[in-house]
PDB file of N, CA and C in Angstrom:
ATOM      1  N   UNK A   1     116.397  43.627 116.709  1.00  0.00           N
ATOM      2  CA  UNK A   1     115.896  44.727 115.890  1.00  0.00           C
ATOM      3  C   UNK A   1     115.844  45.983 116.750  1.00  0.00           C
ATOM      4  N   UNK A   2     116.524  46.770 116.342  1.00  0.00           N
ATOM      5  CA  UNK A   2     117.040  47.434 117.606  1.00  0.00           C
ATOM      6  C   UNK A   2     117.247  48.970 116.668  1.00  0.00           C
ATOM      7  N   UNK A   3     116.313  49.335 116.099  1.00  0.00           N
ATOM      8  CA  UNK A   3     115.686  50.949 115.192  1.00  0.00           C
ATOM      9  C   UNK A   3     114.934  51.599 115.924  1.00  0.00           C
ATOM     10  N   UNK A   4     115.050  53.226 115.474  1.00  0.00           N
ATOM     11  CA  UNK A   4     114.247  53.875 115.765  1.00  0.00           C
ATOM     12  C   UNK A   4     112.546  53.804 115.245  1.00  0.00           C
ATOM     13  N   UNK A   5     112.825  52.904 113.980  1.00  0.00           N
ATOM     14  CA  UNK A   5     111.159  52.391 113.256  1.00  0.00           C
ATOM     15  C   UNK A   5     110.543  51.615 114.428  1.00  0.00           C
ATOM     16  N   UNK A   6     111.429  50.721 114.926  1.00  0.00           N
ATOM     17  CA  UNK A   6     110.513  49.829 116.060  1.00  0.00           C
ATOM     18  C   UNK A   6     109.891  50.383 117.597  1.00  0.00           C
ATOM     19  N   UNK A   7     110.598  51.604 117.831  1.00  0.00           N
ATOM     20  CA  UNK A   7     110.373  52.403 118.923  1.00  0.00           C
ATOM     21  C   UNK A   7     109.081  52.857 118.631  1.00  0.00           C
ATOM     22  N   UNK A   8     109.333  53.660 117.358  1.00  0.00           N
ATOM     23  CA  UNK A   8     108.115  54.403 117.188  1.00  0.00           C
ATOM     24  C   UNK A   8     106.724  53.801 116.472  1.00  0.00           C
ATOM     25  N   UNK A   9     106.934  52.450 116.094  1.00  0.00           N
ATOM     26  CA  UNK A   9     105.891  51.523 116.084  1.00  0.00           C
ATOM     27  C   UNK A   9     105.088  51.642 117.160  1.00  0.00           C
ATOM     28  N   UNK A  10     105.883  51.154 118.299  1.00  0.00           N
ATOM     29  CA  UNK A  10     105.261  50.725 119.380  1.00  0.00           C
ATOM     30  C   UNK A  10     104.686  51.965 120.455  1.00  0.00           C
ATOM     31  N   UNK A  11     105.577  53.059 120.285  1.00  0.00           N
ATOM     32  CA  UNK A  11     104.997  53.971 120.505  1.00  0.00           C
ATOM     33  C   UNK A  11     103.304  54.468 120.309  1.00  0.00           C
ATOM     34  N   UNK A  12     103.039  54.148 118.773  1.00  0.00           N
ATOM     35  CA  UNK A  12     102.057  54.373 117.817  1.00  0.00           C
ATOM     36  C   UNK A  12     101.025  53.506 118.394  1.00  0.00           C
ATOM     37  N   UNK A  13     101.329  52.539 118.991  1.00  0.00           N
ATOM     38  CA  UNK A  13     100.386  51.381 118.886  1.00  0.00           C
ATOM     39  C   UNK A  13      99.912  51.850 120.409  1.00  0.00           C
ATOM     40  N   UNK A  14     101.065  52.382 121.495  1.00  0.00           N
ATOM     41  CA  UNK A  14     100.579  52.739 122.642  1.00  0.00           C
ATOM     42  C   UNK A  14      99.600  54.077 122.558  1.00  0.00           C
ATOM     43  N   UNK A  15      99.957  54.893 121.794  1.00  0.00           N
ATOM     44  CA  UNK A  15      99.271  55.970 121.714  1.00  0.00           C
ATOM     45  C   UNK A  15      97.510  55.622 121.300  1.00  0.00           C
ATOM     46  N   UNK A  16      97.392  55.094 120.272  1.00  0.00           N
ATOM     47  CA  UNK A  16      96.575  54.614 119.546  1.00  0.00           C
ATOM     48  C   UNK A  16      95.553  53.797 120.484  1.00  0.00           C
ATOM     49  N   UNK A  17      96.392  53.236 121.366  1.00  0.00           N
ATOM     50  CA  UNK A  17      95.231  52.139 122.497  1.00  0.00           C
ATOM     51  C   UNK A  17      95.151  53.293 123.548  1.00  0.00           C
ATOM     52  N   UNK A  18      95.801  54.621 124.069  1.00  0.00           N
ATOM     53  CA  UNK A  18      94.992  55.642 124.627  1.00  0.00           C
ATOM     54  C   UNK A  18      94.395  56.374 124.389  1.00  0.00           C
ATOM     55  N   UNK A  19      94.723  56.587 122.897  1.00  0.00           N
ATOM     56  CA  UNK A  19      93.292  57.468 121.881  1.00  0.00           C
ATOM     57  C   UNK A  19      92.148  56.674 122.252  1.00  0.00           C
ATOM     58  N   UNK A  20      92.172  55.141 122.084  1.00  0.00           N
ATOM     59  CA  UNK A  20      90.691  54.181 122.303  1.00  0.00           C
ATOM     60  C   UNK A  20      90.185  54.309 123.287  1.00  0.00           C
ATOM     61  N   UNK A  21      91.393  54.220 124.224  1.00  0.00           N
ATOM     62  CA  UNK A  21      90.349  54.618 125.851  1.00  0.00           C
ATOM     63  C   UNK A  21      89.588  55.870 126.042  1.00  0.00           C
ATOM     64  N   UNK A  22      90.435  56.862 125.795  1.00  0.00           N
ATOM     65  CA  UNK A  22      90.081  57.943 125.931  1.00  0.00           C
ATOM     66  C   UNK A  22      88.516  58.043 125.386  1.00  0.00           C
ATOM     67  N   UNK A  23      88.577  57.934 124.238  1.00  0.00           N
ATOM     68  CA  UNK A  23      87.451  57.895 122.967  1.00  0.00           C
ATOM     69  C   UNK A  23      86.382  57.286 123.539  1.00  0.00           C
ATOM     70  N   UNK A  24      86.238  56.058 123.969  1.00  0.00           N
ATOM     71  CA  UNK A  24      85.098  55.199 124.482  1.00  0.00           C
ATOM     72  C   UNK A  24      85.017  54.886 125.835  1.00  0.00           C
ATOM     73  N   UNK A  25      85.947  55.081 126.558  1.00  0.00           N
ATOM     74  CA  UNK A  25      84.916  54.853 127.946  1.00  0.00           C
ATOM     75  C   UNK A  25      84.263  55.626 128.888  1.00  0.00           C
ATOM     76  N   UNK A  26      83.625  55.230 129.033  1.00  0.00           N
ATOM     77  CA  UNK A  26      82.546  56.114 130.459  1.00  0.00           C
ATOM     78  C   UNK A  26      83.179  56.218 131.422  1.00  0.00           C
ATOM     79  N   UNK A  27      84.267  55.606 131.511  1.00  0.00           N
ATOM     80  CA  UNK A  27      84.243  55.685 133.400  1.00  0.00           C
ATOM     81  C   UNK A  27      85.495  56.337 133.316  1.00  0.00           C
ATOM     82  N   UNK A  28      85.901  57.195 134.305  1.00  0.00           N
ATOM     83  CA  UNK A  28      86.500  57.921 134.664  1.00  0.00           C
ATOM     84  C   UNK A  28      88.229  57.694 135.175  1.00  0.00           C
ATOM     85  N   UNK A  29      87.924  56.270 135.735  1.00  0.00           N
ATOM     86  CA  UNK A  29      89.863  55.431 135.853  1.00  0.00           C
ATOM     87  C   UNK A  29      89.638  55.298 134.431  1.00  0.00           C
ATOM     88  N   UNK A  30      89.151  54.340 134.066  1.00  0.00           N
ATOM     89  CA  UNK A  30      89.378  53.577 132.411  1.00  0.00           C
ATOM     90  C   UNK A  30      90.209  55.302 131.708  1.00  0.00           C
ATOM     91  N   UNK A  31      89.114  56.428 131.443  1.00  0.00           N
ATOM     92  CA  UNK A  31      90.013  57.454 130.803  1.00  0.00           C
ATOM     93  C   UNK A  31      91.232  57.786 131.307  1.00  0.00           C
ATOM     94  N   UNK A  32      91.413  58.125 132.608  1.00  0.00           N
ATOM     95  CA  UNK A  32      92.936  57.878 133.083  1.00  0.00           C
ATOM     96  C   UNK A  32      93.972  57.301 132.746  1.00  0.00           C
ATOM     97  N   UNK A  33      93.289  56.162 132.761  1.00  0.00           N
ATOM     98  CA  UNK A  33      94.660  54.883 132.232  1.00  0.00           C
ATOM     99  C   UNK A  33      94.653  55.428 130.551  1.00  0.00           C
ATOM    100  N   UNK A  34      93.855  55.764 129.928  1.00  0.00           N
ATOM    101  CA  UNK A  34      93.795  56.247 128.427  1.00  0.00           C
ATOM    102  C   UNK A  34      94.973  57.536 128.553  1.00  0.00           C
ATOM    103  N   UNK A  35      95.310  58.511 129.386  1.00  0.00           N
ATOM    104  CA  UNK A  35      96.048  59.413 129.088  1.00  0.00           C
ATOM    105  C   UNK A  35      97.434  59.032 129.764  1.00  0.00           C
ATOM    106  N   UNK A  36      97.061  58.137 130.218  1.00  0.00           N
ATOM    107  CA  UNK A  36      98.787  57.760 130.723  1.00  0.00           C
ATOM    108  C   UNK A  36      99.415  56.712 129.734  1.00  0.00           C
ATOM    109  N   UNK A  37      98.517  55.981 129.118  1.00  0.00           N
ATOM    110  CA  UNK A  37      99.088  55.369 127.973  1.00  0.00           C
ATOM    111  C   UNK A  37      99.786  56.348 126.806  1.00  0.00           C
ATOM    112  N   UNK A  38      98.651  57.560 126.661  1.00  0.00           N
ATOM    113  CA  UNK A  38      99.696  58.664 125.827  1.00  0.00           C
ATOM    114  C   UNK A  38     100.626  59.149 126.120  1.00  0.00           C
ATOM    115  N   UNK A  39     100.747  59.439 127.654  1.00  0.00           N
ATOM    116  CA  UNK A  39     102.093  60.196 128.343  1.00  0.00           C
ATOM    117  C   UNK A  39     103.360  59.217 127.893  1.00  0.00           C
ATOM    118  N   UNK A  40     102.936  57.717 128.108  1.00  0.00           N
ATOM    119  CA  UNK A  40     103.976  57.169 128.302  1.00  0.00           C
ATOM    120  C   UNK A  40     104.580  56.787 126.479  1.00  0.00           C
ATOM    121  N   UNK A  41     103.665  56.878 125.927  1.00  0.00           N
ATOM    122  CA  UNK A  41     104.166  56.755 124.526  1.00  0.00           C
ATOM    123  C   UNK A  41     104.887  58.042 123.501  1.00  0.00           C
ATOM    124  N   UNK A  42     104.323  59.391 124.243  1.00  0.00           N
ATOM    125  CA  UNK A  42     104.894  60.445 124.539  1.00  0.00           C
ATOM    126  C   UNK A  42     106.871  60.360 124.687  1.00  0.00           C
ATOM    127  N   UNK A  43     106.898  59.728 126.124  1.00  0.00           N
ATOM    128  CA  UNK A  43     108.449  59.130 126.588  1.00  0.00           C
ATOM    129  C   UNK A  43     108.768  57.934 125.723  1.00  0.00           C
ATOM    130  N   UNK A  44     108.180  57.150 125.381  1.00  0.00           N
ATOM    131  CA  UNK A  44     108.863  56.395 124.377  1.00  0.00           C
ATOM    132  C   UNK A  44     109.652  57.482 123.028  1.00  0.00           C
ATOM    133  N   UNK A  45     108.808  58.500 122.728  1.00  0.00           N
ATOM    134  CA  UNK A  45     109.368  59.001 121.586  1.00  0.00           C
ATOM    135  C   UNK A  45     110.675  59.702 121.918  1.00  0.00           C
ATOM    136  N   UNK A  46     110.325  60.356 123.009  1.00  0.00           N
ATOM    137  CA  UNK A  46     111.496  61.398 123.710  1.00  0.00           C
ATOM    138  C   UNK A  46     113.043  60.226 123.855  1.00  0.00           C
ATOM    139  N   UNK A  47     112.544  59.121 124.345  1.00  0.00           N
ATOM    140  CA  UNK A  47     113.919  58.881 124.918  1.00  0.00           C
ATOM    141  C   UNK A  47     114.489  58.444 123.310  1.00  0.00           C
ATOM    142  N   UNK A  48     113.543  57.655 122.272  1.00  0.00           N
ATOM    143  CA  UNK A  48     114.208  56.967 121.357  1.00  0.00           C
ATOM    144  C   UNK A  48     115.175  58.131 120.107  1.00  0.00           C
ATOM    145  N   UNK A  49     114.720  59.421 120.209  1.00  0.00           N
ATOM    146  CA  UNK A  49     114.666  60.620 119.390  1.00  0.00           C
ATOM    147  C   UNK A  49     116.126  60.948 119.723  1.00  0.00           C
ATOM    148  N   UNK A  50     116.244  61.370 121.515  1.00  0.00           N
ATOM    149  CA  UNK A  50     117.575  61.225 121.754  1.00  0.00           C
ATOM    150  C   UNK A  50     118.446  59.944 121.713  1.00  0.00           C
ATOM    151  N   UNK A  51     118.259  58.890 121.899  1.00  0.00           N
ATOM    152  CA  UNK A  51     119.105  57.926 121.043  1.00  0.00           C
ATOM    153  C   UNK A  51     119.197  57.918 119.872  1.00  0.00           C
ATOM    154  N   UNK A  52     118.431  57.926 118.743  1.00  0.00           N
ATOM    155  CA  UNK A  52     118.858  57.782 117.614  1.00  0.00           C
ATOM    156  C   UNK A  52     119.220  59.006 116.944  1.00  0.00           C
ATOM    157  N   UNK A  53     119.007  60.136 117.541  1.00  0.00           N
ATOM    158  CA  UNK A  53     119.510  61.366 116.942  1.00  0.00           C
ATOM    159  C   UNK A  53     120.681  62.396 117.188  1.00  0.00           C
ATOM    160  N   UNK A  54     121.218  61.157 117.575  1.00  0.00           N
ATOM    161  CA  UNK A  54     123.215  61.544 117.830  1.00  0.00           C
ATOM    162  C   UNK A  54     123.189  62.597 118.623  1.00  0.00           C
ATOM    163  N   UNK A  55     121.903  62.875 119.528  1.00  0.00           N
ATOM    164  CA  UNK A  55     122.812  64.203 120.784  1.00  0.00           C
ATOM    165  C   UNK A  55     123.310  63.415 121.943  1.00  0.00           C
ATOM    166  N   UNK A  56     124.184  64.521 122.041  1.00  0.00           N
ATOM    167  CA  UNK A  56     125.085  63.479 123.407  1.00  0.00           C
ATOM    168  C   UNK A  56     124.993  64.238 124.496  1.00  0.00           C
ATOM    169  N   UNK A  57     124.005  65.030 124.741  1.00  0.00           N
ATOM    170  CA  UNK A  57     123.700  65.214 125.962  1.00  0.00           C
ATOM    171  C   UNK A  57     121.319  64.590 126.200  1.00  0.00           C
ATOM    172  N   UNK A  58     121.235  64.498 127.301  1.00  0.00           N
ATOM    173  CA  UNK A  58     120.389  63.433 127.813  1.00  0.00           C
ATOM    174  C   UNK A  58     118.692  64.561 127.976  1.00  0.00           C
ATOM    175  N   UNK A  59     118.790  65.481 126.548  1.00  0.00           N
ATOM    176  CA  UNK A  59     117.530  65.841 126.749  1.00  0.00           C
ATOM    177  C   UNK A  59     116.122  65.479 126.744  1.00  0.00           C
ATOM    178  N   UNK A  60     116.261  64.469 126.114  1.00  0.00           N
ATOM    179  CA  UNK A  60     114.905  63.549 125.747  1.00  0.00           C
ATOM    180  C   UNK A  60     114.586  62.768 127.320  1.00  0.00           C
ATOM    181  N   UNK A  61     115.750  62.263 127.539  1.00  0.00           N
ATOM    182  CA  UNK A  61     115.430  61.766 129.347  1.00  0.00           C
ATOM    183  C   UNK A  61     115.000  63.218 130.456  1.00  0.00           C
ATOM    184  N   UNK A  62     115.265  64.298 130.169  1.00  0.00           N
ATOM    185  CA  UNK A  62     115.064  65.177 131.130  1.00  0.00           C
ATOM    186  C   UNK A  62     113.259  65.203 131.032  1.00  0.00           C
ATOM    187  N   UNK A  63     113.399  65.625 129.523  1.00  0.00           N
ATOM    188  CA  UNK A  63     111.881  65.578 129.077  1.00  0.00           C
ATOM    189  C   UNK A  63     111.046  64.816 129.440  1.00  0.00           C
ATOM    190  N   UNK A  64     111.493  63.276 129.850  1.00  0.00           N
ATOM    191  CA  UNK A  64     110.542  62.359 129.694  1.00  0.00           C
ATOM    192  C   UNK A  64     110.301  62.063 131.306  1.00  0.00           C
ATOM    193  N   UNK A  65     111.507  62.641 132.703  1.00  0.00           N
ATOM    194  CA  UNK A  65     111.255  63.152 133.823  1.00  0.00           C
ATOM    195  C   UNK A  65     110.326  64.059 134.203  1.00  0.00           C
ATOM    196  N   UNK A  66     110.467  65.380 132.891  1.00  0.00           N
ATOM    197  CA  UNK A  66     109.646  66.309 133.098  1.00  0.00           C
ATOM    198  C   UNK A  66     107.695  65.498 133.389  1.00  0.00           C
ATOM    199  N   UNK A  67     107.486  65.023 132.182  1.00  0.00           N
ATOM    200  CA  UNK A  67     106.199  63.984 131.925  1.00  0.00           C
ATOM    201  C   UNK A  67     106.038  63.107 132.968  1.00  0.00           C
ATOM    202  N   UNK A  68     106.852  62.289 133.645  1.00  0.00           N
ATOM    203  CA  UNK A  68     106.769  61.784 134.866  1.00  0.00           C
ATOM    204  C   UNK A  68     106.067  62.112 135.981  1.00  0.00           C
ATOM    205  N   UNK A  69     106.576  63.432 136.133  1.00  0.00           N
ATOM    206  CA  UNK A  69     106.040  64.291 137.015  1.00  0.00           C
ATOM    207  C   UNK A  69     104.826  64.644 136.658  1.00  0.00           C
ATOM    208  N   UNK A  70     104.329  65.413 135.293  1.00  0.00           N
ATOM    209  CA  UNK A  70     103.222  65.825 135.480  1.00  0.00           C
ATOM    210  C   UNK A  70     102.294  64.765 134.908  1.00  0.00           C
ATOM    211  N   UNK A  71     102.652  63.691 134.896  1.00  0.00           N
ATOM    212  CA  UNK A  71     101.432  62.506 135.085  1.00  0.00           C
ATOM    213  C   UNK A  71     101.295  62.035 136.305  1.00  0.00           C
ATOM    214  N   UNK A  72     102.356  62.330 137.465  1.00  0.00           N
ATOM    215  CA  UNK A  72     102.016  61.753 138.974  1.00  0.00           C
ATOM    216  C   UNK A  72     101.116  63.068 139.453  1.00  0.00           C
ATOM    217  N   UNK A  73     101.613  64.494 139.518  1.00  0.00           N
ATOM    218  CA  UNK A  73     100.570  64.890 139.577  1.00  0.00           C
ATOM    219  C   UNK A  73      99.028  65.337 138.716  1.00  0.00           C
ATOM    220  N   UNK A  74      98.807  64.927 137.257  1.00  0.00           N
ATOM    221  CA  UNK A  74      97.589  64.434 136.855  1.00  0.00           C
ATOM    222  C   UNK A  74      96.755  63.765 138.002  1.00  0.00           C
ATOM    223  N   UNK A  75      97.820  62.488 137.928  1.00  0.00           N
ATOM    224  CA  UNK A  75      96.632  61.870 138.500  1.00  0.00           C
ATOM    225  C   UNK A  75      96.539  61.675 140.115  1.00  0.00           C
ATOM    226  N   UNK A  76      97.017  62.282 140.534  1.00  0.00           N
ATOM    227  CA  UNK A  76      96.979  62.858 141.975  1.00  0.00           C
ATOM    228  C   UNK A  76      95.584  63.812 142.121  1.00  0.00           C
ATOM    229  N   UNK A  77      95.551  65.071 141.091  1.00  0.00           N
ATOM    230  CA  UNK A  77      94.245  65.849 141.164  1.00  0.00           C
ATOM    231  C   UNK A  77      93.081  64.759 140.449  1.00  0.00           C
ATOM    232  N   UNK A  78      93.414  64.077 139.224  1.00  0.00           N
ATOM    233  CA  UNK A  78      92.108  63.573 138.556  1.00  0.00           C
ATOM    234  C   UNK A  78      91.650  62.409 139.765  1.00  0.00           C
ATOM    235  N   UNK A  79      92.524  61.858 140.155  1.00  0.00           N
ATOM    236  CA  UNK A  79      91.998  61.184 141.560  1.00  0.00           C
ATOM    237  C   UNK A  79      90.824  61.216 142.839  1.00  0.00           C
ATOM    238  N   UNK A  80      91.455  62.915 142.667  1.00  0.00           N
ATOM    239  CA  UNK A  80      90.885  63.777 144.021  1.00  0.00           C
ATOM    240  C   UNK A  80      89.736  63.920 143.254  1.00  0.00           C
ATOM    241  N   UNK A  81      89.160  64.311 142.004  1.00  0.00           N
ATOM    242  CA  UNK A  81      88.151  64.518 141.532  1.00  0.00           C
ATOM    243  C   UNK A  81      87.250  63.330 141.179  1.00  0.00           C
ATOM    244  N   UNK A  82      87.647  62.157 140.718  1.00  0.00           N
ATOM    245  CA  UNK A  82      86.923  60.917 140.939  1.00  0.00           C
ATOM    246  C   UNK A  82      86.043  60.544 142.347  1.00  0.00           C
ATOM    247  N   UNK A  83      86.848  60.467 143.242  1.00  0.00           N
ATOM    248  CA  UNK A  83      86.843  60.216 144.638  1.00  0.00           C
ATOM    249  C   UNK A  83      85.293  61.256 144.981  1.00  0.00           C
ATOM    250  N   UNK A  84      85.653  62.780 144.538  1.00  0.00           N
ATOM    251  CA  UNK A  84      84.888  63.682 145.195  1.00  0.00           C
ATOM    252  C   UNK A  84      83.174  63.441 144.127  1.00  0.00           C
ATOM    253  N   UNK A  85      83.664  62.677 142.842  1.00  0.00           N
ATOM    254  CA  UNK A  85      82.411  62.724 142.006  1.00  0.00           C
ATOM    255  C   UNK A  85      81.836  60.856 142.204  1.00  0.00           C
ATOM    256  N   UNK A  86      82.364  60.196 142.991  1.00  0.00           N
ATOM    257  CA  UNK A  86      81.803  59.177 143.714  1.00  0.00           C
ATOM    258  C   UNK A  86      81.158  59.013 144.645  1.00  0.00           C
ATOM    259  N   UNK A  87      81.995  60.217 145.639  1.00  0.00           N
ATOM    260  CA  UNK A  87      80.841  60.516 147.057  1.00  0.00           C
ATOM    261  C   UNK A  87      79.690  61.025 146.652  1.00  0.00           C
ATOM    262  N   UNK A  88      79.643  62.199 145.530  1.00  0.00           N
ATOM    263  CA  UNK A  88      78.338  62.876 145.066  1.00  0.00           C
ATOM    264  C   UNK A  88      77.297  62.763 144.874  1.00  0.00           C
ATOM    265  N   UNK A  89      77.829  61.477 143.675  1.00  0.00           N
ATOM    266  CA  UNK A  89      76.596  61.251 142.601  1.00  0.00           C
ATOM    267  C   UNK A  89      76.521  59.905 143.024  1.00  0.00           C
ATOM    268  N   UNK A  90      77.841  58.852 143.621  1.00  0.00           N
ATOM    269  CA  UNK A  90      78.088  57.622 143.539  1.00  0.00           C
ATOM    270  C   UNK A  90      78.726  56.777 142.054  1.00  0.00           C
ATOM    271  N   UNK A  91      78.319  57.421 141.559  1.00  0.00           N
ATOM    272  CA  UNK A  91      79.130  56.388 140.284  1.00  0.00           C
ATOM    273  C   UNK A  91      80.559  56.947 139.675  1.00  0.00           C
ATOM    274  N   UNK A  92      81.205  56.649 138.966  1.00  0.00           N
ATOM    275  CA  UNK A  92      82.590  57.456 138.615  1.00  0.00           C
ATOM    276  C   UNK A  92      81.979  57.391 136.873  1.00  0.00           C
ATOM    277  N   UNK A  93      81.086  57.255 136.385  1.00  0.00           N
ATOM    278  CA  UNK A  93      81.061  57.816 134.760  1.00  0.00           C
ATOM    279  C   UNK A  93      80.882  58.842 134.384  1.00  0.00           C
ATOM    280  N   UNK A  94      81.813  59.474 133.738  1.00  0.00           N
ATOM    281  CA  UNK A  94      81.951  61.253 133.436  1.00  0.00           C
ATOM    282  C   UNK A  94      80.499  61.696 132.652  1.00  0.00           C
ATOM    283  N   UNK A  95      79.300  60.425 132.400  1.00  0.00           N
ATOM    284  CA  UNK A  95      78.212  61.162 131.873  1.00  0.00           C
ATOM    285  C   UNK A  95      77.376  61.712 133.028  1.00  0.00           C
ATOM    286  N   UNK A  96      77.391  61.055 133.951  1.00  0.00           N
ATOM    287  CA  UNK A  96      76.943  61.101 135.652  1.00  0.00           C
ATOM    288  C   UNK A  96      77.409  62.459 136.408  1.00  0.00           C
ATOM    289  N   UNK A  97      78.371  63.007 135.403  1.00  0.00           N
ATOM    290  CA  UNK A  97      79.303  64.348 136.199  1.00  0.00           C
ATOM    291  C   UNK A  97      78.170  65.823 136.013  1.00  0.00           C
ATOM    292  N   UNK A  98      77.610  65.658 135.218  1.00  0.00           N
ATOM    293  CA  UNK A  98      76.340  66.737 134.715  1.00  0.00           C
ATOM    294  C   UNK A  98      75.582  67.097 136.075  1.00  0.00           C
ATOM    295  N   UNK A  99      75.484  66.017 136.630  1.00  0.00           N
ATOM    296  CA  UNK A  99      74.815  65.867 137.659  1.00  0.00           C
ATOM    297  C   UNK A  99      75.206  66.796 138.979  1.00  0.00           C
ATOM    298  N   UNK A 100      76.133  67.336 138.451  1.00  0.00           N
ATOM    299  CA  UNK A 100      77.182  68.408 139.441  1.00  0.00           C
ATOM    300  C   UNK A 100      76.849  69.389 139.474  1.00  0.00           C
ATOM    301  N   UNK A 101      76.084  69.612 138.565  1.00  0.00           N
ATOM    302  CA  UNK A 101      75.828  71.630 138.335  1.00  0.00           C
ATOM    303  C   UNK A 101      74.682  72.193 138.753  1.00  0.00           C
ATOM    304  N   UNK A 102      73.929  71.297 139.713  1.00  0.00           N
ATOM    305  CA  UNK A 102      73.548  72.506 140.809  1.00  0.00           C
ATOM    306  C   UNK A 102      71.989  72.443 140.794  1.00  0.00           C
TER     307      UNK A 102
END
């Protein structure tokens, strides 16, 4: 089964389980992994859009390089900011981050 319906199923279903993370957890990796599940369901759409939509040059892959990148550096800075709101406060739950302002 080899459609653009099944791409973007699964796409949906990835997106949908980083909407959940995003949405409900406290802790600060857990949301991470929530926006990289969107990035990457993001590139699911890109690459399947240019396959099934007869261009014959490879923009949906450039695109989905482009996203590559700015999810390595996402989480390169959201990293640096975990790290720096662990030494702080000690815990990594973004309700604990309040605790920053002084």
């Amino acid at each position: 089964m080899d459609s653009l319906q099944s791409y973007l199923t699964i796409a949906a279903m990835l997106f949908s389980m980083g909407i959940y993370g995003v949405v409900t957890r406290k802790n600060a990796i857990a949301i991470l992994m929530g926006i990289e599940l969107i990035l990457n369901s993001a590139n699911i759409n890109f690459i399947a859009f240019n396959r099934f939509g007869g261009m014959q040059n490879l923009d949906g892959h450039v695109f989905s390089i482009f996203v590559i990148v700015l999810a390595a550096a996402e989480a390169a800075v959201a990293l640096a900011i975990v790290i720096n709101l662990f030494k702080n406060v000690g815990s990594v739950d973004v309700d604990d981050a309040d605790l920053l302002k002084g």
